[in-house]
PDB file of N, CA and C in Angstrom:
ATOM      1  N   UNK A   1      17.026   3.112  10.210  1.00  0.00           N
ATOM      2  CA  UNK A   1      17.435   1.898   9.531  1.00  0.00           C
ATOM      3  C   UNK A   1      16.282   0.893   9.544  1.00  0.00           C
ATOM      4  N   UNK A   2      16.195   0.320   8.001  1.00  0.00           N
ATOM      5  CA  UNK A   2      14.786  -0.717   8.145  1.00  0.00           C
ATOM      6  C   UNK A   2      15.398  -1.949   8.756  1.00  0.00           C
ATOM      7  N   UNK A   3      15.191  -2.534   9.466  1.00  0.00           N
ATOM      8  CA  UNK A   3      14.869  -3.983  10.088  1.00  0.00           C
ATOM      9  C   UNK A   3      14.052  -5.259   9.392  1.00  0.00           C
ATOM     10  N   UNK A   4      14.305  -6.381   9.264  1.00  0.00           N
ATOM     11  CA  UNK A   4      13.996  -7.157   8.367  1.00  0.00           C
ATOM     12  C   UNK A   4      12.392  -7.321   8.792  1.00  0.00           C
ATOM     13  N   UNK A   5      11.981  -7.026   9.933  1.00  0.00           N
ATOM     14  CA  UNK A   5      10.391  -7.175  10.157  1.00  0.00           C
ATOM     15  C   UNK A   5       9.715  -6.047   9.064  1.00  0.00           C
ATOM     16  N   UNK A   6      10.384  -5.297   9.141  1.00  0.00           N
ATOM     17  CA  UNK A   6       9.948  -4.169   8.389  1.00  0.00           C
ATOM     18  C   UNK A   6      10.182  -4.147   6.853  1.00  0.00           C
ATOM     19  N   UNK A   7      10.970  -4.993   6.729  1.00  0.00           N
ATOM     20  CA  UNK A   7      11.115  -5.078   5.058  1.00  0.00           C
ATOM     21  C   UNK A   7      10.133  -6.295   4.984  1.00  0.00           C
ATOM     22  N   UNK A   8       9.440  -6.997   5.727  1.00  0.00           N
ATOM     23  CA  UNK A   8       8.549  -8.523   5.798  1.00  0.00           C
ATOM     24  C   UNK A   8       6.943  -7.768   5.796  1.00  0.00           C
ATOM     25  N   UNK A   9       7.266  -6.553   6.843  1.00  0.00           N
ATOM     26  CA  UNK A   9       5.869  -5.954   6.251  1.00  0.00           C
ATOM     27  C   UNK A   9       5.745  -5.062   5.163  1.00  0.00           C
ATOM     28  N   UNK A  10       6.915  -4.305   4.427  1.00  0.00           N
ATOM     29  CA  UNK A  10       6.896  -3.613   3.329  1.00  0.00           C
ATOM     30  C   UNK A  10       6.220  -4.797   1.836  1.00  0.00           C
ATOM     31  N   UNK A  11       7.011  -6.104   1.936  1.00  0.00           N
ATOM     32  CA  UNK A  11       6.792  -7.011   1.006  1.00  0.00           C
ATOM     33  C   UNK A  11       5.395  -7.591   0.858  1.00  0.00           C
ATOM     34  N   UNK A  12       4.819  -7.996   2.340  1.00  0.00           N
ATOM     35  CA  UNK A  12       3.893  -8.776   2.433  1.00  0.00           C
ATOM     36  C   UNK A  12       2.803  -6.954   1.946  1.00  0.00           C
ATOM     37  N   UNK A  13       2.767  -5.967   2.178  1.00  0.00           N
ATOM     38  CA  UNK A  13       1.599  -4.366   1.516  1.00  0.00           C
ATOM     39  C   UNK A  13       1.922  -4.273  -0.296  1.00  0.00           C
ATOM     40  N   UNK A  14       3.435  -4.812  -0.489  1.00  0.00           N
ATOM     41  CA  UNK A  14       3.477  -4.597  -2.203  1.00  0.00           C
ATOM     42  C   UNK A  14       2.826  -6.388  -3.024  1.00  0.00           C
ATOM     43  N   UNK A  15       3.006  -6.958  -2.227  1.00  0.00           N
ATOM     44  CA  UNK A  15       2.472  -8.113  -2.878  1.00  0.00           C
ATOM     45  C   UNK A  15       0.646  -8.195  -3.022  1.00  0.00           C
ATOM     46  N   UNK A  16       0.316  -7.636  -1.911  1.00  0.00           N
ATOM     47  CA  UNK A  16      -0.933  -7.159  -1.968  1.00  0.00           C
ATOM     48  C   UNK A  16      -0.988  -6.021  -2.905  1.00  0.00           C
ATOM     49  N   UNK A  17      -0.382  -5.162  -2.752  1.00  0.00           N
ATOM     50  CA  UNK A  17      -0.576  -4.205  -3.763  1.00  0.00           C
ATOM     51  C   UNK A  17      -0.828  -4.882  -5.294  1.00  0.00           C
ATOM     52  N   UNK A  18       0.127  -5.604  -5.490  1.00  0.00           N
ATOM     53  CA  UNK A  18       0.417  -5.741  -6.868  1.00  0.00           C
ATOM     54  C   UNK A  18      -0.983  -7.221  -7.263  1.00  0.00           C
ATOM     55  N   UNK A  19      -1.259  -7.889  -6.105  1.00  0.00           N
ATOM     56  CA  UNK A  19      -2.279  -8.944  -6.150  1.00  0.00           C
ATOM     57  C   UNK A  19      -4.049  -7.854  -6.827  1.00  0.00           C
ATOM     58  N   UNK A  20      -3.699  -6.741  -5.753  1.00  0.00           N
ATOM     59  CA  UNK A  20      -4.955  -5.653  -6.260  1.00  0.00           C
ATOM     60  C   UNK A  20      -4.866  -5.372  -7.943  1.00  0.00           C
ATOM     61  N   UNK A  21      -3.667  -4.853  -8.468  1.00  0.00           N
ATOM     62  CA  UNK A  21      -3.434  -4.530  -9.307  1.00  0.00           C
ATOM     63  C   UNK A  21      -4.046  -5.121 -10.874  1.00  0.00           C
ATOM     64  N   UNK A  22      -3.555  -6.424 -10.611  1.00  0.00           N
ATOM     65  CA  UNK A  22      -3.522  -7.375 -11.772  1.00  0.00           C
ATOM     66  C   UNK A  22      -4.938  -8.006 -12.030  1.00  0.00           C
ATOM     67  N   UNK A  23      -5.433  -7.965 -11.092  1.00  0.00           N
ATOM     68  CA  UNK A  23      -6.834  -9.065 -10.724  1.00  0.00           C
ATOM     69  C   UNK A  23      -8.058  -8.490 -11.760  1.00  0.00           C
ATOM     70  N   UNK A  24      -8.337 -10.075 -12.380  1.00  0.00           N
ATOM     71  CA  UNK A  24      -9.819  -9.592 -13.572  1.00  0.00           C
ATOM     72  C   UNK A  24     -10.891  -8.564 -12.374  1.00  0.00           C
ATOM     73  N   UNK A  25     -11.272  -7.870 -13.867  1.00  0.00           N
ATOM     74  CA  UNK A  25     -12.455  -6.816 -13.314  1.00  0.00           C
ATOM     75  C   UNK A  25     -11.993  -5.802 -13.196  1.00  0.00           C
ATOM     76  N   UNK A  26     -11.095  -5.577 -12.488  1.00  0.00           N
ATOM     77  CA  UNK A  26     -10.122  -4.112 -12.806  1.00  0.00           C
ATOM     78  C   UNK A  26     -10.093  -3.354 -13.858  1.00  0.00           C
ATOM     79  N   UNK A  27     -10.728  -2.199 -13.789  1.00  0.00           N
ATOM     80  CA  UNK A  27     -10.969  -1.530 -14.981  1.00  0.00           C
ATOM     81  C   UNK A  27     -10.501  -0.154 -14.357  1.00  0.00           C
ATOM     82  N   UNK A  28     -10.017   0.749 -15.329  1.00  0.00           N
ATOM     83  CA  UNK A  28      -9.510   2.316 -15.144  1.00  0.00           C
ATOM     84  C   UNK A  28      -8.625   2.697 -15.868  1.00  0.00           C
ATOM     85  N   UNK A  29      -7.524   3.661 -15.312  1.00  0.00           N
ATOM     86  CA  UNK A  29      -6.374   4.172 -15.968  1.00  0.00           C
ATOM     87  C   UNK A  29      -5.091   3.439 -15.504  1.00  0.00           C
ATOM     88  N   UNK A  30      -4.103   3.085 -16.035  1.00  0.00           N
ATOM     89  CA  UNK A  30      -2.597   2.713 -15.372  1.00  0.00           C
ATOM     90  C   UNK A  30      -1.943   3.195 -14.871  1.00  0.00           C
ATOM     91  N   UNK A  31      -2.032   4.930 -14.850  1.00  0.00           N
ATOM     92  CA  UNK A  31      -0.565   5.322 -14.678  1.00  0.00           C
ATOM     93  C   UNK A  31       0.146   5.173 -15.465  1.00  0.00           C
ATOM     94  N   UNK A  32      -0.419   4.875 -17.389  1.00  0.00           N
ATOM     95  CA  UNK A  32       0.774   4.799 -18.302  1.00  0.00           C
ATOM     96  C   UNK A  32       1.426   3.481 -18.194  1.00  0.00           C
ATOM     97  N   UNK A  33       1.339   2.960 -17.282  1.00  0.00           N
ATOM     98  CA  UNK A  33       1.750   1.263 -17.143  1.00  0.00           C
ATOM     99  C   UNK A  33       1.389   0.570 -17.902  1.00  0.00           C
ATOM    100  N   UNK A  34       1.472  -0.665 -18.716  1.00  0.00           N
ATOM    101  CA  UNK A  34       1.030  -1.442 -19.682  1.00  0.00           C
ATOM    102  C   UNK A  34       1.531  -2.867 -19.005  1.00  0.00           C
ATOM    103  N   UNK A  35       0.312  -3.845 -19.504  1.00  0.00           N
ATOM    104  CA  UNK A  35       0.838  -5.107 -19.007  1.00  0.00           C
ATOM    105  C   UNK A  35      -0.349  -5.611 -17.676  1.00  0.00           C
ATOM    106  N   UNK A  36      -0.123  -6.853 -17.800  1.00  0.00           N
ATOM    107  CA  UNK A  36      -1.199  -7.706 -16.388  1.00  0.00           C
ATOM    108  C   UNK A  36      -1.313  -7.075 -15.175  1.00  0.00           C
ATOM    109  N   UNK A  37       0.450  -6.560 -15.146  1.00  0.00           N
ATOM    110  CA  UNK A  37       0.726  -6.280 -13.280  1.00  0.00           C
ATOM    111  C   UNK A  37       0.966  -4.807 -13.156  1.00  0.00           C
ATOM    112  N   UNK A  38       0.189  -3.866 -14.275  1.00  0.00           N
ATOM    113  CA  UNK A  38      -0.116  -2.882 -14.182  1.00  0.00           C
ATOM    114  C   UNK A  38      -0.385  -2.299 -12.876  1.00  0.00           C
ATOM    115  N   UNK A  39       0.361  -0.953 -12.559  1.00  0.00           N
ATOM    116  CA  UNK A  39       0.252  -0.654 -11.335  1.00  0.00           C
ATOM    117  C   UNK A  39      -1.340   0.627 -11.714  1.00  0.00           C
ATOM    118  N   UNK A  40      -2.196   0.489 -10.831  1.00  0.00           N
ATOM    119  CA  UNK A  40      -3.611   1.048 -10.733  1.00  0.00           C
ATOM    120  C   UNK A  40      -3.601   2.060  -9.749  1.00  0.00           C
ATOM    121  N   UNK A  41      -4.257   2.880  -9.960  1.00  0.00           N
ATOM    122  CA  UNK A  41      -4.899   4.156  -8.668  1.00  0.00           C
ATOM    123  C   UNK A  41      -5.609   3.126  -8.009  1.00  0.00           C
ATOM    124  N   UNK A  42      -5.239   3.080  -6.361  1.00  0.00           N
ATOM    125  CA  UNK A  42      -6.303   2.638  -5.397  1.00  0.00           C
ATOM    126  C   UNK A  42      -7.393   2.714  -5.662  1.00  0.00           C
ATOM    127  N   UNK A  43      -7.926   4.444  -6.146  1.00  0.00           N
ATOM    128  CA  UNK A  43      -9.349   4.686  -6.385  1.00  0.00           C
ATOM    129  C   UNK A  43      -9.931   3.524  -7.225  1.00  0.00           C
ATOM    130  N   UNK A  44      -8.897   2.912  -7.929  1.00  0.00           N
ATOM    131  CA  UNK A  44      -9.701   1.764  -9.094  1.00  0.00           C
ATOM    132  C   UNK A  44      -9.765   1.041  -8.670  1.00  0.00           C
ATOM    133  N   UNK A  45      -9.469   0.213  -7.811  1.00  0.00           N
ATOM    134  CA  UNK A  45      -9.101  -0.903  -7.233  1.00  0.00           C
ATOM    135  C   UNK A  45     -10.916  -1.720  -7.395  1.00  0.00           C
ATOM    136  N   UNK A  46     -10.845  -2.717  -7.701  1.00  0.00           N
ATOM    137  CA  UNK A  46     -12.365  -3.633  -7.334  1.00  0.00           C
ATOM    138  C   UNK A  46     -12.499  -3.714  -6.246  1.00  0.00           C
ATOM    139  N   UNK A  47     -11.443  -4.006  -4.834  1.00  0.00           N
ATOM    140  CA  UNK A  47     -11.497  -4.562  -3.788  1.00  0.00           C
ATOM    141  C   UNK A  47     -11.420  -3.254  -2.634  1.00  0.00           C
ATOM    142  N   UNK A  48     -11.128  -1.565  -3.622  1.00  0.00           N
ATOM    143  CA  UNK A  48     -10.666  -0.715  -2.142  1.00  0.00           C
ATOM    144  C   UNK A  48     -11.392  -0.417  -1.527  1.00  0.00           C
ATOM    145  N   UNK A  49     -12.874  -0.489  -1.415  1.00  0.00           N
ATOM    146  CA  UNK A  49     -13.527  -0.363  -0.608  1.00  0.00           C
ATOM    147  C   UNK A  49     -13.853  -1.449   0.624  1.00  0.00           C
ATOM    148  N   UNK A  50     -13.001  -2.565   0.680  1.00  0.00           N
ATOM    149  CA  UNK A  50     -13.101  -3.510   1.716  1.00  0.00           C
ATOM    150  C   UNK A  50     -11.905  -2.961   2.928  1.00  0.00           C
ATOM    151  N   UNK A  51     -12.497  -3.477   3.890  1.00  0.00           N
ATOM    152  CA  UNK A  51     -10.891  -2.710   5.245  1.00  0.00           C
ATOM    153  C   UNK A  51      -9.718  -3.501   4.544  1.00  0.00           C
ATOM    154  N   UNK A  52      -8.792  -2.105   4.807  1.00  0.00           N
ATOM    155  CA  UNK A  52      -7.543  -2.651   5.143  1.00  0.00           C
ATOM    156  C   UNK A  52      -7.164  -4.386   5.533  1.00  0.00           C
ATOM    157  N   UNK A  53      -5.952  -4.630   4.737  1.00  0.00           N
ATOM    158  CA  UNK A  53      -5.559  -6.150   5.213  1.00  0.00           C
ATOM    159  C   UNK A  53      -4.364  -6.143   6.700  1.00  0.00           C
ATOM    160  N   UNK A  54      -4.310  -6.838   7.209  1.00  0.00           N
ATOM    161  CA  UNK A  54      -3.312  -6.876   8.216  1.00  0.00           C
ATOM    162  C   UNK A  54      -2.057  -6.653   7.791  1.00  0.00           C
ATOM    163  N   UNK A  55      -1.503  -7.128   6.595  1.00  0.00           N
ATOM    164  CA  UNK A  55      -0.347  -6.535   6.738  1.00  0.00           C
ATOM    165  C   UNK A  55      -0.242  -5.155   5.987  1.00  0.00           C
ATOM    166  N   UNK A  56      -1.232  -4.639   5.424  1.00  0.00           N
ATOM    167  CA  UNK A  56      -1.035  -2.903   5.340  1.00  0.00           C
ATOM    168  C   UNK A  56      -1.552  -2.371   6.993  1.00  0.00           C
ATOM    169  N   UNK A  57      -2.369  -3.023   7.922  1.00  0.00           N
ATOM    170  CA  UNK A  57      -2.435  -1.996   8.971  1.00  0.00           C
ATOM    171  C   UNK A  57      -1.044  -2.000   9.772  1.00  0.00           C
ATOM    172  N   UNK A  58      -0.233  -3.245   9.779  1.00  0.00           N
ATOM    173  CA  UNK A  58       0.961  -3.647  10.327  1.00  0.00           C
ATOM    174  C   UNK A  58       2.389  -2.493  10.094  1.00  0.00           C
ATOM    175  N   UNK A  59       2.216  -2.253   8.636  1.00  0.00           N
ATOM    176  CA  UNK A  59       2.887  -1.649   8.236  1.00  0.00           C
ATOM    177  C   UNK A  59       2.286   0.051   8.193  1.00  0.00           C
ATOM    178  N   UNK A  60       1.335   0.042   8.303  1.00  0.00           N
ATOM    179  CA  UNK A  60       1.063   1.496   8.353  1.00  0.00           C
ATOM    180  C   UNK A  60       1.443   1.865   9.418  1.00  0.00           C
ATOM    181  N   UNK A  61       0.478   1.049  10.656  1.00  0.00           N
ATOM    182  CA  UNK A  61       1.465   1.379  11.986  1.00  0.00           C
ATOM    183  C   UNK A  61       2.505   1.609  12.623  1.00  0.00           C
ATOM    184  N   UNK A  62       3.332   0.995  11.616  1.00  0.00           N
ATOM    185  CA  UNK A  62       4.623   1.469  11.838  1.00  0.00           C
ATOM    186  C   UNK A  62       5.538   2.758  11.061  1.00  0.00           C
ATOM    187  N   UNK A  63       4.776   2.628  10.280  1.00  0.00           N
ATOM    188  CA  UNK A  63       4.585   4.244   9.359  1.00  0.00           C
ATOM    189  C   UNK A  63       4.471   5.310  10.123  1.00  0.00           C
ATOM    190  N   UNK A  64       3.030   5.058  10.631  1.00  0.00           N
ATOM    191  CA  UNK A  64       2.527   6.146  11.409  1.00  0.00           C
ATOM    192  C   UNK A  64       2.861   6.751  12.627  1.00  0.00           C
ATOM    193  N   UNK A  65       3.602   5.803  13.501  1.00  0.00           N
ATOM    194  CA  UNK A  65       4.452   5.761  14.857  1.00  0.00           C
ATOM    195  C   UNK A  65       5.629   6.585  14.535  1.00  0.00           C
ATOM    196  N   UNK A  66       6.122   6.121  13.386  1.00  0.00           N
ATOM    197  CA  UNK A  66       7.750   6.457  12.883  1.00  0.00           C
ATOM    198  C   UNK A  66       7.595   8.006  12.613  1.00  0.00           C
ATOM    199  N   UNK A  67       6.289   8.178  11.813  1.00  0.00           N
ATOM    200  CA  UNK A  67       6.277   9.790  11.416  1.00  0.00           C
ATOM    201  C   UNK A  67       5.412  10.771  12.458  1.00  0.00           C
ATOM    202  N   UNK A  68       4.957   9.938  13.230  1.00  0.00           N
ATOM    203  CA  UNK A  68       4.687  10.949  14.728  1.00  0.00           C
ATOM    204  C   UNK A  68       3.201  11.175  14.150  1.00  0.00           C
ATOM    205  N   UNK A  69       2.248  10.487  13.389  1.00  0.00           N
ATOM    206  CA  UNK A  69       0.862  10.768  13.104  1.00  0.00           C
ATOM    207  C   UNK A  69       0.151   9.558  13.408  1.00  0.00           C
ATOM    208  N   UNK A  70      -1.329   9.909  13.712  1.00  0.00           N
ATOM    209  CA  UNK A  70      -2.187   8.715  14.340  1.00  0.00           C
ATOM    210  C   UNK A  70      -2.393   7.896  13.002  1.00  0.00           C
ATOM    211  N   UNK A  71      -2.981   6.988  13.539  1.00  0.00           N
ATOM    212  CA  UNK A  71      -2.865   5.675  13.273  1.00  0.00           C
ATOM    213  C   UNK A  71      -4.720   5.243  12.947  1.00  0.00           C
ATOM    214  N   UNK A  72      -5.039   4.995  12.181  1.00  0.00           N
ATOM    215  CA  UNK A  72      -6.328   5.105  11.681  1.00  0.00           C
ATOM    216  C   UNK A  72      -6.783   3.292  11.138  1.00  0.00           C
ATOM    217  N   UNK A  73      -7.416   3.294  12.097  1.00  0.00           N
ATOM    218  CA  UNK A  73      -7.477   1.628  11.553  1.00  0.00           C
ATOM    219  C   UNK A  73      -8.404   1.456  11.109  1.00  0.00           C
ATOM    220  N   UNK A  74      -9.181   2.220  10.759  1.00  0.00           N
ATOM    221  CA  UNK A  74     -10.418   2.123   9.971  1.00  0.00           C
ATOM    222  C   UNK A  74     -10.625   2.237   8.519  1.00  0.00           C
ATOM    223  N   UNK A  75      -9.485   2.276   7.735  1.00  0.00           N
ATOM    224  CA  UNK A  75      -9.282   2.611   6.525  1.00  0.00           C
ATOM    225  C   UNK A  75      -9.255   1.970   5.790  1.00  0.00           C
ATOM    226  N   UNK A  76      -9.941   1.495   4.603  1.00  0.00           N
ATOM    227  CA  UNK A  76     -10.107   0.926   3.490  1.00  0.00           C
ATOM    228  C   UNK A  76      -8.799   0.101   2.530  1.00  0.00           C
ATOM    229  N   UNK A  77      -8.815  -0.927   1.981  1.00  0.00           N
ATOM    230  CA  UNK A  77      -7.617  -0.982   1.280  1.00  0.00           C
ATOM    231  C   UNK A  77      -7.352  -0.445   0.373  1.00  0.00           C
ATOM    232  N   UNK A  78      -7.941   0.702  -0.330  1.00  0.00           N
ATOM    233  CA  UNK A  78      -7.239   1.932  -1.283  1.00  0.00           C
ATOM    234  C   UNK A  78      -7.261   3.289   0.113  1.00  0.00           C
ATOM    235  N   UNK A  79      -7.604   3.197   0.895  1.00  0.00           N
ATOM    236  CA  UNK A  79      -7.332   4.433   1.506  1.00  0.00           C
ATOM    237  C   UNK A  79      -5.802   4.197   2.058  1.00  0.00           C
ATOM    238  N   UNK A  80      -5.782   3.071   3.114  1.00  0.00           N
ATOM    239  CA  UNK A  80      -4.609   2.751   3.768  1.00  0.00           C
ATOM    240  C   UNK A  80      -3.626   2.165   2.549  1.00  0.00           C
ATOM    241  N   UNK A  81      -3.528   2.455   1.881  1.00  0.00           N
ATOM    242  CA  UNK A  81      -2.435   2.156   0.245  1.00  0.00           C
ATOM    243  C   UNK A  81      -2.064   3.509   0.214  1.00  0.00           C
ATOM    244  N   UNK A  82      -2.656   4.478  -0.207  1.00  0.00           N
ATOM    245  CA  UNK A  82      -2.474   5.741  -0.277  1.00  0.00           C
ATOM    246  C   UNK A  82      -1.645   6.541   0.914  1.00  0.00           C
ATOM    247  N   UNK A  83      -2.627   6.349   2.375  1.00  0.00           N
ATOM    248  CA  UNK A  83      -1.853   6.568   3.449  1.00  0.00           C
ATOM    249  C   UNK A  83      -0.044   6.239   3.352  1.00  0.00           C
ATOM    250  N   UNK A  84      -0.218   4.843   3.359  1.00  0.00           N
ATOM    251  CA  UNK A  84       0.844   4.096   3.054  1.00  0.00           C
ATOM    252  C   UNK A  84       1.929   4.915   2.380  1.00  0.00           C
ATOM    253  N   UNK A  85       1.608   5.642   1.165  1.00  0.00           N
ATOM    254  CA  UNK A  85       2.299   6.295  -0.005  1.00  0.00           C
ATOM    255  C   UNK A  85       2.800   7.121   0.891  1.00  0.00           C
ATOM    256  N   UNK A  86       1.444   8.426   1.029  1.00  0.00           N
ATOM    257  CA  UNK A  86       1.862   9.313   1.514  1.00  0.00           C
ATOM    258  C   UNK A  86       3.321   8.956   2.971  1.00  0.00           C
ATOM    259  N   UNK A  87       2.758   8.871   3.761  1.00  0.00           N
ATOM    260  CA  UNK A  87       4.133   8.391   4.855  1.00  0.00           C
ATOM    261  C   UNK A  87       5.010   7.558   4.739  1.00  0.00           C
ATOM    262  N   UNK A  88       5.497   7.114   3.277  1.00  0.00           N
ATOM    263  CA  UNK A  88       6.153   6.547   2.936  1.00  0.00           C
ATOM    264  C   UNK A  88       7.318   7.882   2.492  1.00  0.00           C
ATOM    265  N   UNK A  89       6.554   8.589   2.128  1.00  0.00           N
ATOM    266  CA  UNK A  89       7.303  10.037   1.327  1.00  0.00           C
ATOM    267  C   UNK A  89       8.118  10.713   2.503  1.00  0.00           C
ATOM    268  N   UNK A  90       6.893  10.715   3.628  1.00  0.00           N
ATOM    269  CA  UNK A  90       7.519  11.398   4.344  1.00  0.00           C
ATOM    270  C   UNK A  90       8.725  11.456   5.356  1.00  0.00           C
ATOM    271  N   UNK A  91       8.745   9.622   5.846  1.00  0.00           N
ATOM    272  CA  UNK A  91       9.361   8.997   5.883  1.00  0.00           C
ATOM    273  C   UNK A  91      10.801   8.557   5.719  1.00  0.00           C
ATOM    274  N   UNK A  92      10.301   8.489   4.278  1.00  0.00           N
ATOM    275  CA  UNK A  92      11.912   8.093   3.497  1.00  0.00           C
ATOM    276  C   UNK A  92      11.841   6.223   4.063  1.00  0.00           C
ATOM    277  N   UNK A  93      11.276   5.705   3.886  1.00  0.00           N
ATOM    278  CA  UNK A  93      11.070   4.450   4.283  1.00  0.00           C
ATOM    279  C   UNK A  93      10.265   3.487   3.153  1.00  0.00           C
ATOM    280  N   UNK A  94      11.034   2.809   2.511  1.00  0.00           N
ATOM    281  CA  UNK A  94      10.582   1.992   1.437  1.00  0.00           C
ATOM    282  C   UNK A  94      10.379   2.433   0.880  1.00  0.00           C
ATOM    283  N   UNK A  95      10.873   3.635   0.060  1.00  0.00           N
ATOM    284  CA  UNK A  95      10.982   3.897  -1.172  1.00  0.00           C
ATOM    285  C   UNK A  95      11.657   3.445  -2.096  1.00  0.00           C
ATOM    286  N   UNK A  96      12.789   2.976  -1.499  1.00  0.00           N
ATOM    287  CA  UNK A  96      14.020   2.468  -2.649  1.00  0.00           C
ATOM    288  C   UNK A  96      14.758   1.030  -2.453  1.00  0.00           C
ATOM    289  N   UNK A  97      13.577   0.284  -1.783  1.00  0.00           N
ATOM    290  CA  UNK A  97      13.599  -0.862  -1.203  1.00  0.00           C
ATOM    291  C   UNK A  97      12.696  -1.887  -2.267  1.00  0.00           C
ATOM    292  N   UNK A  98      13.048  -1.907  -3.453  1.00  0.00           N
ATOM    293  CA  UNK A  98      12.072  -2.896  -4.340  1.00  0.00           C
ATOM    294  C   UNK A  98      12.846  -3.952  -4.829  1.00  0.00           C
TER     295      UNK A  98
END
């Protein structure tokens, strides 16, 4: 069961997400998405090569605890987005929480 800390760090990784998303300079493919707040491949991201923000390591960590895999704090903000995905799948945790 998610806990409201956990829906505070799910919100505070999609608002970032979606802050990555939209932002001039961003150039690539959509995913078929159309529109400002076009959702982007990490790989496109202008910014994924900077570390991770605190509240994706916050929330990964708790990802990563939950699904019994280490915890990598060294990861980029398109790597730890992706991470994110992936153990999100595995999870079953904020997927259907939008």
């Amino acid at each position: 069961m998610e806990n409201s800390n956990d829906k505070q760090q799910k919100q505070q990784v999609d608002q970032f997400n979606e802050g990555n998303n939209s932002g001039a300079g961003n150039t690539g493919s959509n995913s078929g998405a159309t529109g400002s707040n076009a959702v982007k491949d990490p790989d496109d991201w202008t910014t994924g090569d900077e570390p991770m923000t605190g509240a994706q390591a916050s929330y990964l960590r708790t990802l990563s605890t939950e699904a019994g895999e280490p915890f990598d704090e060294k990861l980029s903000k398109a790597e730890a987005s992706k991470r994110i995905n992936e153990l999100q799948q595995k999870t079953g945790r904020g997927l259907d929480n939008k």
